[in-house]
Structures are given as structure tokens and as C-alpha cells.
N, C-alpha and C. Protein backbone atom coordinates (compact mmCIF):
# COMPACT_ATOMS: atom_id res chain seq x y z
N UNK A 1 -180.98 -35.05 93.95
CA UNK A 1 -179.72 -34.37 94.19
C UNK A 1 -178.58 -35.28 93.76
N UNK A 2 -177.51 -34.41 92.64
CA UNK A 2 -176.42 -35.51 92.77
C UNK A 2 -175.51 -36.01 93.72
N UNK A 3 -175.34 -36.93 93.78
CA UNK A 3 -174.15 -37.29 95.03
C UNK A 3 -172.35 -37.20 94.09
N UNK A 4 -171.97 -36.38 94.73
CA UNK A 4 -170.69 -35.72 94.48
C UNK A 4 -169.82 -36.36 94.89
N UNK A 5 -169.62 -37.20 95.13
CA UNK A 5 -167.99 -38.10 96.09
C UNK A 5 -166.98 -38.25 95.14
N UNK A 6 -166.95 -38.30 94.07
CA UNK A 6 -166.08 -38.82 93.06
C UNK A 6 -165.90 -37.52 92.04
N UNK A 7 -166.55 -36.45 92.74
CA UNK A 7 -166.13 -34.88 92.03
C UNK A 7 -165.05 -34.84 92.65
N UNK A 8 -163.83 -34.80 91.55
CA UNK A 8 -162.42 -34.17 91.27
C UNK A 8 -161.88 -32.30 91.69
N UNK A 9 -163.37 -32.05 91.18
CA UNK A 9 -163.32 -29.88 91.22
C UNK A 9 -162.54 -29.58 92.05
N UNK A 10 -162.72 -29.73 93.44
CA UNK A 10 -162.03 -29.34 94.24
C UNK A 10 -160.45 -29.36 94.26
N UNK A 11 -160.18 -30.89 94.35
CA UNK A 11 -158.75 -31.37 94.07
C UNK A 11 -157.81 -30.84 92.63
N UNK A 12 -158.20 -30.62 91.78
CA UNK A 12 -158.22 -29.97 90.67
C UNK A 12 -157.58 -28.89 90.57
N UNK A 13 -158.43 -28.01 91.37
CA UNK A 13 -158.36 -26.59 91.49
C UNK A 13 -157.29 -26.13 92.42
N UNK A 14 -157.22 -26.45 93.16
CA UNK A 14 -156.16 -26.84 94.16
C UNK A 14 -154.43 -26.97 93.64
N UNK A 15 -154.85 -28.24 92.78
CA UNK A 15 -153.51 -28.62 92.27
C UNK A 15 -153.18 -27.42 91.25
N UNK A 16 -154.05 -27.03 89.99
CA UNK A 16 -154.13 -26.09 88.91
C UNK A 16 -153.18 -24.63 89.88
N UNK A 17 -154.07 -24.11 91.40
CA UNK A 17 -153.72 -23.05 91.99
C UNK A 17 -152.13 -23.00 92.36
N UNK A 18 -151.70 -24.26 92.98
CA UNK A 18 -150.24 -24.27 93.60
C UNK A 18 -149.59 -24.72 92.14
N UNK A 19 -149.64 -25.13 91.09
CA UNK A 19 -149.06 -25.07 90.01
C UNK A 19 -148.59 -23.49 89.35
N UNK A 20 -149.65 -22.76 89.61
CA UNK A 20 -149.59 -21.72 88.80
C UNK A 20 -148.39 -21.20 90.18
N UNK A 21 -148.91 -20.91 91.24
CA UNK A 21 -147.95 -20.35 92.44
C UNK A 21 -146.58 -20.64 92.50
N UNK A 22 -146.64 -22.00 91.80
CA UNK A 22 -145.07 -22.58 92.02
C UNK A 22 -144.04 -21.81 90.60
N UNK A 23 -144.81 -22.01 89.69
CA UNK A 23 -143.98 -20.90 88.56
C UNK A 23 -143.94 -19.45 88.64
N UNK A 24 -145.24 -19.02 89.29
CA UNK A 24 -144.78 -17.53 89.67
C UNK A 24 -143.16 -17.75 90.61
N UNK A 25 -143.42 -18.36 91.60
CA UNK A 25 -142.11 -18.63 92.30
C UNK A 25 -140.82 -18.26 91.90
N UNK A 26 -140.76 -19.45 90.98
CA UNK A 26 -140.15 -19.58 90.43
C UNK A 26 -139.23 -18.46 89.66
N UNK A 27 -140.16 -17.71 89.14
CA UNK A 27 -139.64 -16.79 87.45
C UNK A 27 -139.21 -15.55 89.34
N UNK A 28 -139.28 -15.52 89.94
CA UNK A 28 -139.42 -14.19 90.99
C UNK A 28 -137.86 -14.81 91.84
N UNK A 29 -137.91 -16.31 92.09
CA UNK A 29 -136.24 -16.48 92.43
C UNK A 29 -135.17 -16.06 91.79
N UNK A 30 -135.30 -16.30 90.20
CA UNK A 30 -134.85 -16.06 88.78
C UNK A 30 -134.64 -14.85 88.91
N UNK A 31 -135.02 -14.05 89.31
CA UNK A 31 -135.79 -12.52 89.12
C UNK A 31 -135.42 -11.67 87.67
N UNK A 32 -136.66 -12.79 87.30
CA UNK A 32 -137.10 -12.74 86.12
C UNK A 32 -138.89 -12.48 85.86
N UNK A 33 -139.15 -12.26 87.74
CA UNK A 33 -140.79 -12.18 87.26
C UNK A 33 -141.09 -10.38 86.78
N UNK A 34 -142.26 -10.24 85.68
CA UNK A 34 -142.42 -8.67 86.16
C UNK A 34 -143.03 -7.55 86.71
N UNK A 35 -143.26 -8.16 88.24
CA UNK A 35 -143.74 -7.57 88.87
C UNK A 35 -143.39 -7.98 90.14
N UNK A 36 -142.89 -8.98 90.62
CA UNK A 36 -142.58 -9.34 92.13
C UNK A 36 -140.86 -9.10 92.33
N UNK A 37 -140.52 -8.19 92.91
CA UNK A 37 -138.69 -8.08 92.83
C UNK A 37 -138.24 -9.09 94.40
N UNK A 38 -139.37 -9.61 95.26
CA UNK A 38 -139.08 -10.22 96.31
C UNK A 38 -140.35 -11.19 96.05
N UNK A 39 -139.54 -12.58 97.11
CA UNK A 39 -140.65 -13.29 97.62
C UNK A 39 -141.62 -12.85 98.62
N UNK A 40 -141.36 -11.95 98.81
CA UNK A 40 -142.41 -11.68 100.44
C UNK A 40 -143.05 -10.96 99.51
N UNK A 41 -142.60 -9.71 98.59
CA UNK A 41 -144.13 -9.31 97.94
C UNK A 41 -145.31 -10.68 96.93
N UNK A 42 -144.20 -11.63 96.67
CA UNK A 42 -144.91 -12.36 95.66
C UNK A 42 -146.07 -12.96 97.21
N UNK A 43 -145.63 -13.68 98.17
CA UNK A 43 -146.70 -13.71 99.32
C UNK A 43 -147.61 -13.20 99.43
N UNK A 44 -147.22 -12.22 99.75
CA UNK A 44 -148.78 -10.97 100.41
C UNK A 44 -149.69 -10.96 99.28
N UNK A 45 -149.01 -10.51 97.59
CA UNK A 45 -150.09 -10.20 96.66
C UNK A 45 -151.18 -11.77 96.43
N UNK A 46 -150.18 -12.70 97.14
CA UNK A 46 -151.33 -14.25 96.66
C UNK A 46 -151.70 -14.85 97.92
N UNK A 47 -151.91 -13.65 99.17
CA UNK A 47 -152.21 -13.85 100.62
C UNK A 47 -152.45 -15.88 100.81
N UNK A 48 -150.75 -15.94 100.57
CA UNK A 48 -150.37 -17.27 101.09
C UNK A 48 -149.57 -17.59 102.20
N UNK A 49 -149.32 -17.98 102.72
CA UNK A 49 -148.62 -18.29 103.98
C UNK A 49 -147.07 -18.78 103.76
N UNK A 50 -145.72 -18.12 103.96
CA UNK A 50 -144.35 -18.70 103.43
C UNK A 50 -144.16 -20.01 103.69
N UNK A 51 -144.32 -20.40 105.02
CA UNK A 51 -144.15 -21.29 105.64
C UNK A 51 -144.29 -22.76 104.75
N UNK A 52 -146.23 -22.11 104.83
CA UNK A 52 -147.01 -23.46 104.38
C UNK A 52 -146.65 -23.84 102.58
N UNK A 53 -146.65 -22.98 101.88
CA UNK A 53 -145.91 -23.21 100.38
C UNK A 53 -144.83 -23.19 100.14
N UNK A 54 -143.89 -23.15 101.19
CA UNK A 54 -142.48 -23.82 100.69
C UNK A 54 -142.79 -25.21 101.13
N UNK A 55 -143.55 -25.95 101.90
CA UNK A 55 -143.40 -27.15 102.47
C UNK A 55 -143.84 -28.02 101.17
N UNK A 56 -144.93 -27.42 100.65
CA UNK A 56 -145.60 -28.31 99.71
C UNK A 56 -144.82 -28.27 98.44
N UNK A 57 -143.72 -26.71 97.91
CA UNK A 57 -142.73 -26.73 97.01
C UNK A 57 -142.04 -27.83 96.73
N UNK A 58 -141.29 -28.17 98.26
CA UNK A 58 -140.28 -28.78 98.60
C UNK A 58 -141.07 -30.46 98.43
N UNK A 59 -142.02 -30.38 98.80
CA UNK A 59 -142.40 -32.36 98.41
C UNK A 59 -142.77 -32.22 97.23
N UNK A 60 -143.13 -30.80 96.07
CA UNK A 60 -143.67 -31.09 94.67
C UNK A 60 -142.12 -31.22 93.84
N UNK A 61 -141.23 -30.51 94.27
CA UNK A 61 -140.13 -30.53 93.75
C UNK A 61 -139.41 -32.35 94.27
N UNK A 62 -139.27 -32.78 95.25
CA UNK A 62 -138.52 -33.22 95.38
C UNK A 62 -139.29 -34.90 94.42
N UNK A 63 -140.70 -34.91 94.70
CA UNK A 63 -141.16 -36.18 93.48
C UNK A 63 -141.70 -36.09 92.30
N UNK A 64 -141.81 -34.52 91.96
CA UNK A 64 -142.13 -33.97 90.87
C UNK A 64 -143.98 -34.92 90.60
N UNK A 65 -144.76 -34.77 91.55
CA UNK A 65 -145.84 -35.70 91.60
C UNK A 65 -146.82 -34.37 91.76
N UNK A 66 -148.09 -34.11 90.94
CA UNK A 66 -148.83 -32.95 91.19
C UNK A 66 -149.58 -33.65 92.30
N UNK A 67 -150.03 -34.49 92.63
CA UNK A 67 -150.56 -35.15 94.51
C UNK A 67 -150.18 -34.80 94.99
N UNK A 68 -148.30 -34.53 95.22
CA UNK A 68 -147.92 -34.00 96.78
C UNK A 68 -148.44 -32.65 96.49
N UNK A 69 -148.86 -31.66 95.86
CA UNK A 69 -149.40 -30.04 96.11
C UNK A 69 -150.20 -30.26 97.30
N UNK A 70 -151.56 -31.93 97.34
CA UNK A 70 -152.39 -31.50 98.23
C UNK A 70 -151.94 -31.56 99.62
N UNK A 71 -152.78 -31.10 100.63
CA UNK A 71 -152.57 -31.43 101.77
C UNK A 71 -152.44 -33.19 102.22
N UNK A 72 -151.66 -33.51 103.50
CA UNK A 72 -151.97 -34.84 103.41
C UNK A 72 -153.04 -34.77 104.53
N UNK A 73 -153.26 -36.36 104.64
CA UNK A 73 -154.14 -36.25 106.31
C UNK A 73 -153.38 -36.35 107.30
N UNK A 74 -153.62 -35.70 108.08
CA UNK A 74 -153.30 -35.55 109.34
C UNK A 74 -153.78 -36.58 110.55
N UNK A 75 -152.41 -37.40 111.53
CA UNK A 75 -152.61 -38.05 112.42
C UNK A 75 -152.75 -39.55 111.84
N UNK A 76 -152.68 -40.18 113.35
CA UNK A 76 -152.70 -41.38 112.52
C UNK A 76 -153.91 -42.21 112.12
N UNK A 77 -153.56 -43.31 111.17
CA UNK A 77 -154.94 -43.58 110.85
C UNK A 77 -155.57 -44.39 111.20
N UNK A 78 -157.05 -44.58 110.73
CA UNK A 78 -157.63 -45.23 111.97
C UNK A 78 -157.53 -46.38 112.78
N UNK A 79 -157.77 -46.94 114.00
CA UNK A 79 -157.65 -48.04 113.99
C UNK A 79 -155.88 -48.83 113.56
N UNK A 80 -155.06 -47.42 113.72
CA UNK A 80 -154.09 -48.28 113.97
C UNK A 80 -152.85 -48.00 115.08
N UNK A 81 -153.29 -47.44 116.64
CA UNK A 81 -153.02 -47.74 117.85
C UNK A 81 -153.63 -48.27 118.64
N UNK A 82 -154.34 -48.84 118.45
CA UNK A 82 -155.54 -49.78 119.04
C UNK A 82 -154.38 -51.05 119.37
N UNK A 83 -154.74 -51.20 120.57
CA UNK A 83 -153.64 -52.33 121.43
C UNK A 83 -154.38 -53.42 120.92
N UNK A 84 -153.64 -54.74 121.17
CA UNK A 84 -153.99 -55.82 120.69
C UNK A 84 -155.17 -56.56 121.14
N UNK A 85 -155.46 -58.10 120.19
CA UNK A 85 -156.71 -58.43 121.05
C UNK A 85 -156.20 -59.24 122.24
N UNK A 86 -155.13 -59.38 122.46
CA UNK A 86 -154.64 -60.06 123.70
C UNK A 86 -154.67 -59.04 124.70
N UNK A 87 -154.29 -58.29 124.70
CA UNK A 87 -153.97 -57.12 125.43
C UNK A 87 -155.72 -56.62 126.42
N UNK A 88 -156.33 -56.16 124.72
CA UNK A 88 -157.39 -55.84 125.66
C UNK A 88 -158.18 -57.07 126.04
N UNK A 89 -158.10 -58.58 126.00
CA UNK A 89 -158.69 -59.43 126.60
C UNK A 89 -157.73 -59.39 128.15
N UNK A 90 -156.55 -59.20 128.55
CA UNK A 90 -156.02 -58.83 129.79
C UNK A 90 -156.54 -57.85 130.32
N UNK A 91 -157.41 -56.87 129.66
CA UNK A 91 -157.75 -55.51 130.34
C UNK A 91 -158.84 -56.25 131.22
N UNK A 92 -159.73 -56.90 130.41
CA UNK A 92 -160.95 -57.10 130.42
C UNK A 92 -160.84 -58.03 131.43
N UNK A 93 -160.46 -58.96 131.61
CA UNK A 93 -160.09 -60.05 132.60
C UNK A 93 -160.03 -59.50 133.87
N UNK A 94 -158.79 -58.58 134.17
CA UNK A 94 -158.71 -57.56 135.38
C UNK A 94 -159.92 -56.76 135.70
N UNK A 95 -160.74 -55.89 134.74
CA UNK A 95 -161.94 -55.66 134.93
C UNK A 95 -163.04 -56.56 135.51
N UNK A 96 -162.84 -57.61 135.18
CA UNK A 96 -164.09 -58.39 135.92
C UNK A 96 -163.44 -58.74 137.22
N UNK A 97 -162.39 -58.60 137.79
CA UNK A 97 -162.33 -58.75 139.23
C UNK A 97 -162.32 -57.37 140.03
N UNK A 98 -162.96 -56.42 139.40
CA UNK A 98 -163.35 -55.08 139.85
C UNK A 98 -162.25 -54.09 139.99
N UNK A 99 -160.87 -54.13 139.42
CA UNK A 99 -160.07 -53.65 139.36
C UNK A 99 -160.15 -51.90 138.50
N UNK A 100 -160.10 -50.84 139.03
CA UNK A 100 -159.82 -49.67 138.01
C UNK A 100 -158.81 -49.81 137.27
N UNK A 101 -158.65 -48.43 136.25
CA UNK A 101 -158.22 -48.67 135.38
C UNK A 101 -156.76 -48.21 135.76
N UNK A 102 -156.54 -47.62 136.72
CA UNK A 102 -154.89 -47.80 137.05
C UNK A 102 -154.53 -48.69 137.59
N UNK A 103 -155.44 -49.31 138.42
CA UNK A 103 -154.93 -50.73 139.18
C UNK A 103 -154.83 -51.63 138.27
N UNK A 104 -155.62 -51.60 136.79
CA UNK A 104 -154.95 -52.70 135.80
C UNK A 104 -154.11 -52.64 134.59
N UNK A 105 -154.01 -50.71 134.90
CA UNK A 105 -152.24 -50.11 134.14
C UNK A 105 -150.68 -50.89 134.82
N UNK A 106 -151.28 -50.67 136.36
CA UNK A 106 -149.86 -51.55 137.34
C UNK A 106 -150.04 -53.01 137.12
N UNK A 107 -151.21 -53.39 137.47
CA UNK A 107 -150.91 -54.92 137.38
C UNK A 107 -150.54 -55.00 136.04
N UNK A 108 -150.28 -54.45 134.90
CA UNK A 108 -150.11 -55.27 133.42
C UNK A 108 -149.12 -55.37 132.97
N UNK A 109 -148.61 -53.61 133.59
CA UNK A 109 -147.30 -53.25 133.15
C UNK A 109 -145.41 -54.41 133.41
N UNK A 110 -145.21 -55.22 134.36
CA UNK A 110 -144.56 -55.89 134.76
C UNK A 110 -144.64 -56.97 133.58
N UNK A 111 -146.16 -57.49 133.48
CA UNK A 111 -145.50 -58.36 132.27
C UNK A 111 -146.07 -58.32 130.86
N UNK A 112 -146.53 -57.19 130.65
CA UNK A 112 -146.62 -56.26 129.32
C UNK A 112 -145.46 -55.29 128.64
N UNK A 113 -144.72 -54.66 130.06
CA UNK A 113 -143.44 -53.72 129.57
C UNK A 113 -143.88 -52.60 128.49
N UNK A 114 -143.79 -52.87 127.21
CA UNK A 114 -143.51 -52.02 126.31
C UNK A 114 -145.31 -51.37 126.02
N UNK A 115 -145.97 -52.85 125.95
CA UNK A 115 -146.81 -53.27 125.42
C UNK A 115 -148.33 -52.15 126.54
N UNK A 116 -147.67 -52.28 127.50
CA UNK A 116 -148.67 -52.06 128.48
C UNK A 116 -149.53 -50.61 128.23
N UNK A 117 -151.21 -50.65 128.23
CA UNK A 117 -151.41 -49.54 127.68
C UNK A 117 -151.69 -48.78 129.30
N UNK A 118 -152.02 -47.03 128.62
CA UNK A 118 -151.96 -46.33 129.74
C UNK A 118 -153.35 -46.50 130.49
N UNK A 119 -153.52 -45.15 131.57
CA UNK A 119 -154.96 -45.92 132.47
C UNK A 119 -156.10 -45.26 131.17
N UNK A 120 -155.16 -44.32 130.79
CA UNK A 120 -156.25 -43.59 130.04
C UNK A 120 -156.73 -44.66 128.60
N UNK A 121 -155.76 -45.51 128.32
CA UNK A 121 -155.74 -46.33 126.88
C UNK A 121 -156.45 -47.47 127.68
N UNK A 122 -156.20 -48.09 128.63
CA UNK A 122 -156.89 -49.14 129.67
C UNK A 122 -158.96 -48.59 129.88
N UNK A 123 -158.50 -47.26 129.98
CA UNK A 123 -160.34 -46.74 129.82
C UNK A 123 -161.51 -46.53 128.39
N UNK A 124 -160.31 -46.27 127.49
CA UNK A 124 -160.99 -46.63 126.30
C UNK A 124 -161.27 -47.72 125.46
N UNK A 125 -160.43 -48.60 126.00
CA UNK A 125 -160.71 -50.55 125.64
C UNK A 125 -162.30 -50.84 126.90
N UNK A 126 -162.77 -50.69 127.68
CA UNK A 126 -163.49 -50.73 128.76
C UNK A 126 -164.60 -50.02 128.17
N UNK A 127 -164.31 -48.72 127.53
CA UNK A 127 -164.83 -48.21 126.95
C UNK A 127 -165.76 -48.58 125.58
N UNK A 128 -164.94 -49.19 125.34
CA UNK A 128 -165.23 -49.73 123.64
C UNK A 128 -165.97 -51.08 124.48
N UNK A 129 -165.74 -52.01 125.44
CA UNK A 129 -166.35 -53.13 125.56
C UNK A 129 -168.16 -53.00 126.58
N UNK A 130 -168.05 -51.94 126.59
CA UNK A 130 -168.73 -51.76 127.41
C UNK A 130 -169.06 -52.23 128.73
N UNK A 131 -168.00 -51.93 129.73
CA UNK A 131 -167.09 -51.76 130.69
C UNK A 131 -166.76 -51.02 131.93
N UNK A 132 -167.06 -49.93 131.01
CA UNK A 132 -166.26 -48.59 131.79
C UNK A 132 -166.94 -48.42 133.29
N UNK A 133 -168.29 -48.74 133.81
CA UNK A 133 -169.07 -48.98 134.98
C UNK A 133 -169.14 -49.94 135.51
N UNK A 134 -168.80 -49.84 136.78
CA UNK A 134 -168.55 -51.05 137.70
C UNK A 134 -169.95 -51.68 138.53
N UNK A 135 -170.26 -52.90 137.91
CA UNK A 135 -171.29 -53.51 138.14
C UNK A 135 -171.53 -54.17 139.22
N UNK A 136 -172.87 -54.72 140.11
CA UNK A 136 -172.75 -54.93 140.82
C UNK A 136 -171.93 -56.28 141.13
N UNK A 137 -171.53 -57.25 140.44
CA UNK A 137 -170.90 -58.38 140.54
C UNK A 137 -169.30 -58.00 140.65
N UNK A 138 -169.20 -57.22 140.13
CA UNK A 138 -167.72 -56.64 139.98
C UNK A 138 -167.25 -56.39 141.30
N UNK A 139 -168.05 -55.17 141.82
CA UNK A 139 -167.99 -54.50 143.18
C UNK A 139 -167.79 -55.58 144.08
N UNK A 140 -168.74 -57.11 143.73
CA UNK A 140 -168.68 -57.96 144.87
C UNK A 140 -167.60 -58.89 144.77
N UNK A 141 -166.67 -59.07 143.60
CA UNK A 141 -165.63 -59.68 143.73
C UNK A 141 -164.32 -58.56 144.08
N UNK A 142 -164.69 -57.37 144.02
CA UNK A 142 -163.36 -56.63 144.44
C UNK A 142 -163.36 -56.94 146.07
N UNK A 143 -165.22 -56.73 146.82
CA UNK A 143 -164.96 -57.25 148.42
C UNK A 143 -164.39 -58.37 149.06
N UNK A 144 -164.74 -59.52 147.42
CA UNK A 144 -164.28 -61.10 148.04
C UNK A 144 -163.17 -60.94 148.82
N UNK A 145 -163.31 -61.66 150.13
CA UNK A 145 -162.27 -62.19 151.04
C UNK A 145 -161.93 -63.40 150.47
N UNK A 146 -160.52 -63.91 150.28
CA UNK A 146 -160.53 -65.57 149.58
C UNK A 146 -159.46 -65.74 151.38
N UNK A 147 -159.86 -67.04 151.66
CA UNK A 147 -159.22 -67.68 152.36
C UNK A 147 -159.18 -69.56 152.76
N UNK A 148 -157.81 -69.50 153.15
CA UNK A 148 -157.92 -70.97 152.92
C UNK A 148 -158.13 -72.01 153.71
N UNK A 149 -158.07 -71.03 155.13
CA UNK A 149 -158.75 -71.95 156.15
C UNK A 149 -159.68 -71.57 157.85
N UNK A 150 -160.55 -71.68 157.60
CA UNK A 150 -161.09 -71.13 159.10
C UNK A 150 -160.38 -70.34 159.86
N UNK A 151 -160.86 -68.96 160.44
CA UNK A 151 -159.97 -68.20 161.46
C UNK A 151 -158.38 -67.76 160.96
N UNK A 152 -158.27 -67.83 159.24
CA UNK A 152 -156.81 -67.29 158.97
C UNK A 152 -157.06 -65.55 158.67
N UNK A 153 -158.25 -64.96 158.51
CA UNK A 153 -157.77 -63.37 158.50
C UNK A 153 -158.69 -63.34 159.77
N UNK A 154 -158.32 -63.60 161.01
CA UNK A 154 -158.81 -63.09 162.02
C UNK A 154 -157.83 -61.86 162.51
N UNK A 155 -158.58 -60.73 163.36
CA UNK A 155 -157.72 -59.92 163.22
C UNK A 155 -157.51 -59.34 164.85
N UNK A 156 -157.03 -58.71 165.30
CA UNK A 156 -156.66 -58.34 167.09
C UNK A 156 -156.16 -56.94 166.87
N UNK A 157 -157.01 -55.87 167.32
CA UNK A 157 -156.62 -54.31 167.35
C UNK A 157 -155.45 -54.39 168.50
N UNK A 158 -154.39 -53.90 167.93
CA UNK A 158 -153.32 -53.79 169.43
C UNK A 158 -152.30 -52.07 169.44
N UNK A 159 -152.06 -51.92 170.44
CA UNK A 159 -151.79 -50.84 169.98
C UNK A 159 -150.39 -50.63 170.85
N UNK A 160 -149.53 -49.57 170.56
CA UNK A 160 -147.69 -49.71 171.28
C UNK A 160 -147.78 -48.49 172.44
N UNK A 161 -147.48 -49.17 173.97
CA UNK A 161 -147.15 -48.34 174.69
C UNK A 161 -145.98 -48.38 175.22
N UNK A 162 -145.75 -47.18 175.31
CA UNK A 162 -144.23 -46.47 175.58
C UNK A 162 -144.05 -47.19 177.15
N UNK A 163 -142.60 -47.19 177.44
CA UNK A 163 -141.44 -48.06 177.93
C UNK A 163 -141.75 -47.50 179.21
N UNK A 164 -141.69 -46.02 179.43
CA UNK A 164 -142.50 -45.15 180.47
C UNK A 164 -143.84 -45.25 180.73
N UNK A 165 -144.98 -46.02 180.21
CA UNK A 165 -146.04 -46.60 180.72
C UNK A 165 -146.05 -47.84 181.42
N UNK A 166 -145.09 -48.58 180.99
CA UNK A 166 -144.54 -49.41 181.16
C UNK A 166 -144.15 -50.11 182.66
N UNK A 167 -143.25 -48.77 183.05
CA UNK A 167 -142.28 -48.62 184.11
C UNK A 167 -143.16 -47.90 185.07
N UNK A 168 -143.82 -47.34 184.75
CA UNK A 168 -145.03 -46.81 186.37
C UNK A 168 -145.82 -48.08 186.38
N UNK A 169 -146.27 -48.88 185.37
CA UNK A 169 -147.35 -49.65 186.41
C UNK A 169 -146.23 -51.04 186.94
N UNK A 170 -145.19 -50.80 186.82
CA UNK A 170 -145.08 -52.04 187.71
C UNK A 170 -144.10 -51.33 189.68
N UNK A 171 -144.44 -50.18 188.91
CA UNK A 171 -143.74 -49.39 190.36
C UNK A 171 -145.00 -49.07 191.50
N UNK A 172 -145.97 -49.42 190.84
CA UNK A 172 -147.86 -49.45 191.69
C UNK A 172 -147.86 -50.41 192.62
């Protein structure tokens, strides 16, 4: 089988089609074509879309380049909103102290600012590192208690009674 990658046909045909479309156009603005007395009939008879062939008119006219006829690509390209490697080594860092991915959208944001990605952009770096599941070591440093000296998170349940509980038991 041949391998086709470097067949032109398509692109070709394409350009050849909106070439020919653009002089019908043309001679029908003029109204000079003989058979279209409007653009909307010249449309319908070459079931094209107004919209979409004035756009491509307007970039063939304005660089006179038969390339702009084609479509361009759409969106951006690859691999280039991808946050930095600093950035996602901060993701990753926060991740290993068992942090989710909004808890390390807030922690970043203060001294990231602009830079700071979202929880959802924070899940696809995690994602890409293989990450995104919280392991058991993880889990056990999110429980770590750190303290710095014997008996400092000791804790005493206490609870507030009213001024009127107060005042009856010492009237007993």
C-alpha cells in the first residue's frame, strides 16, 4: 500500500475550488456574472456557507497567498500551555505531603500569582506524573502530627455555661 502523507490532492483541490469561487464572486459583485444577479443566489447554487467564504476571501485578499484559502488549525498548539518545570516541580512537592489538588491551587497561588495553575491544571501535571492517587505514604504524611515538645498538642474538651447556670448553683 502506498503511504500518502506527502499527497498534495487534497490541498490542491481545495485551493483550485475557493479560487474558482473567489472569481465567480467576484464577476457577481461587478454584476457582471451571467447568471448570479445576487450573492445569496451565487451561495445556495455552490451550497457554501456566507459566513465561512467571506472569512477566507478576506485573508486571500488581504495577502494575496493561495495558503490562506485553507483552513487553519484550530486551538492552541501543542504543548504550549503546559506550566513550567518549576511550577509543576511545586505541584509535585505539595503532592507528596498529601495535599489535593485545591489545597495546592491555594497554597501556590500567594506566591505564584499570575503563574499559579488551576486545581483542574494542578490535576493534569499529577496526572502526567503519575500522581493523581494518593498513596499510602502520602495519606501518612497528611496524618503527621509534627511537634516540638512533649505534651504541646495536648488537648481538654471544655464546654461554655451560661451565667444562669452559673447563678443557681451557688444559690444551693
Amino acid at each position: 500500500m502506498k503511504i500518502n502523507t506527502n499527497d498534495k490532492t487534497l490541498k490542491n483541490n481545495y485551493i483550485q475550488t475557493y479560487q474558482f469561487l473567489i472569481s465567480e464572486y467576484e464577476l457577481v459583485k461587478s454584476k457582471k456574472h451571467p447568471t448570479f444577479k445576487f450573492v445569496k443566489d451565487f451561495y445556495q447554487a455552490h451550497k457554501t456557507c456566507a459566513q465561512t467564504f467571506l472569512k477566507y476571501y478576506a485573508r486571500f485578499k488581504q495577502s494575496k497567498n493561495p495558503e490562506d484559502l485553507l483552513p487553519g488549525k484550530r486551538g492552541p498548539k501543542y504543548l504550549t500551555r503546559r506550566a513550567p518545570k518549576e511550577v509543576e516541580d511545586l505541584v509535585l512537592c505539595e503532592r507528596a505531603k498529601g495535599c489535593n489538588k485545591f489545597e495546592i491551587a491555594s497554597i501556590l497561588r500567594p506566591t505564584l500569582k499570575e503563574n499559579t495553575p488551576s486545581p483542574s491544571g494542578v490535576y493534569q501535571i499529577l496526572k502526567r506524573h503519575g500522581k493523581n492517587k494518593l498513596v499510602k505514604p502520602m495519606k501518612e504524611e497528611k496524618r503527621r502530627i509534627i511537634k516540638e515538645k512533649a505534651g504541646e498538642l495536648a488537648h481538654i474538651d471544655c464546654y461554655h455555661l451560661s451565667i444562669d447556670m452559673i447563678a443557681n448553683d451557688k444559690n444551693r
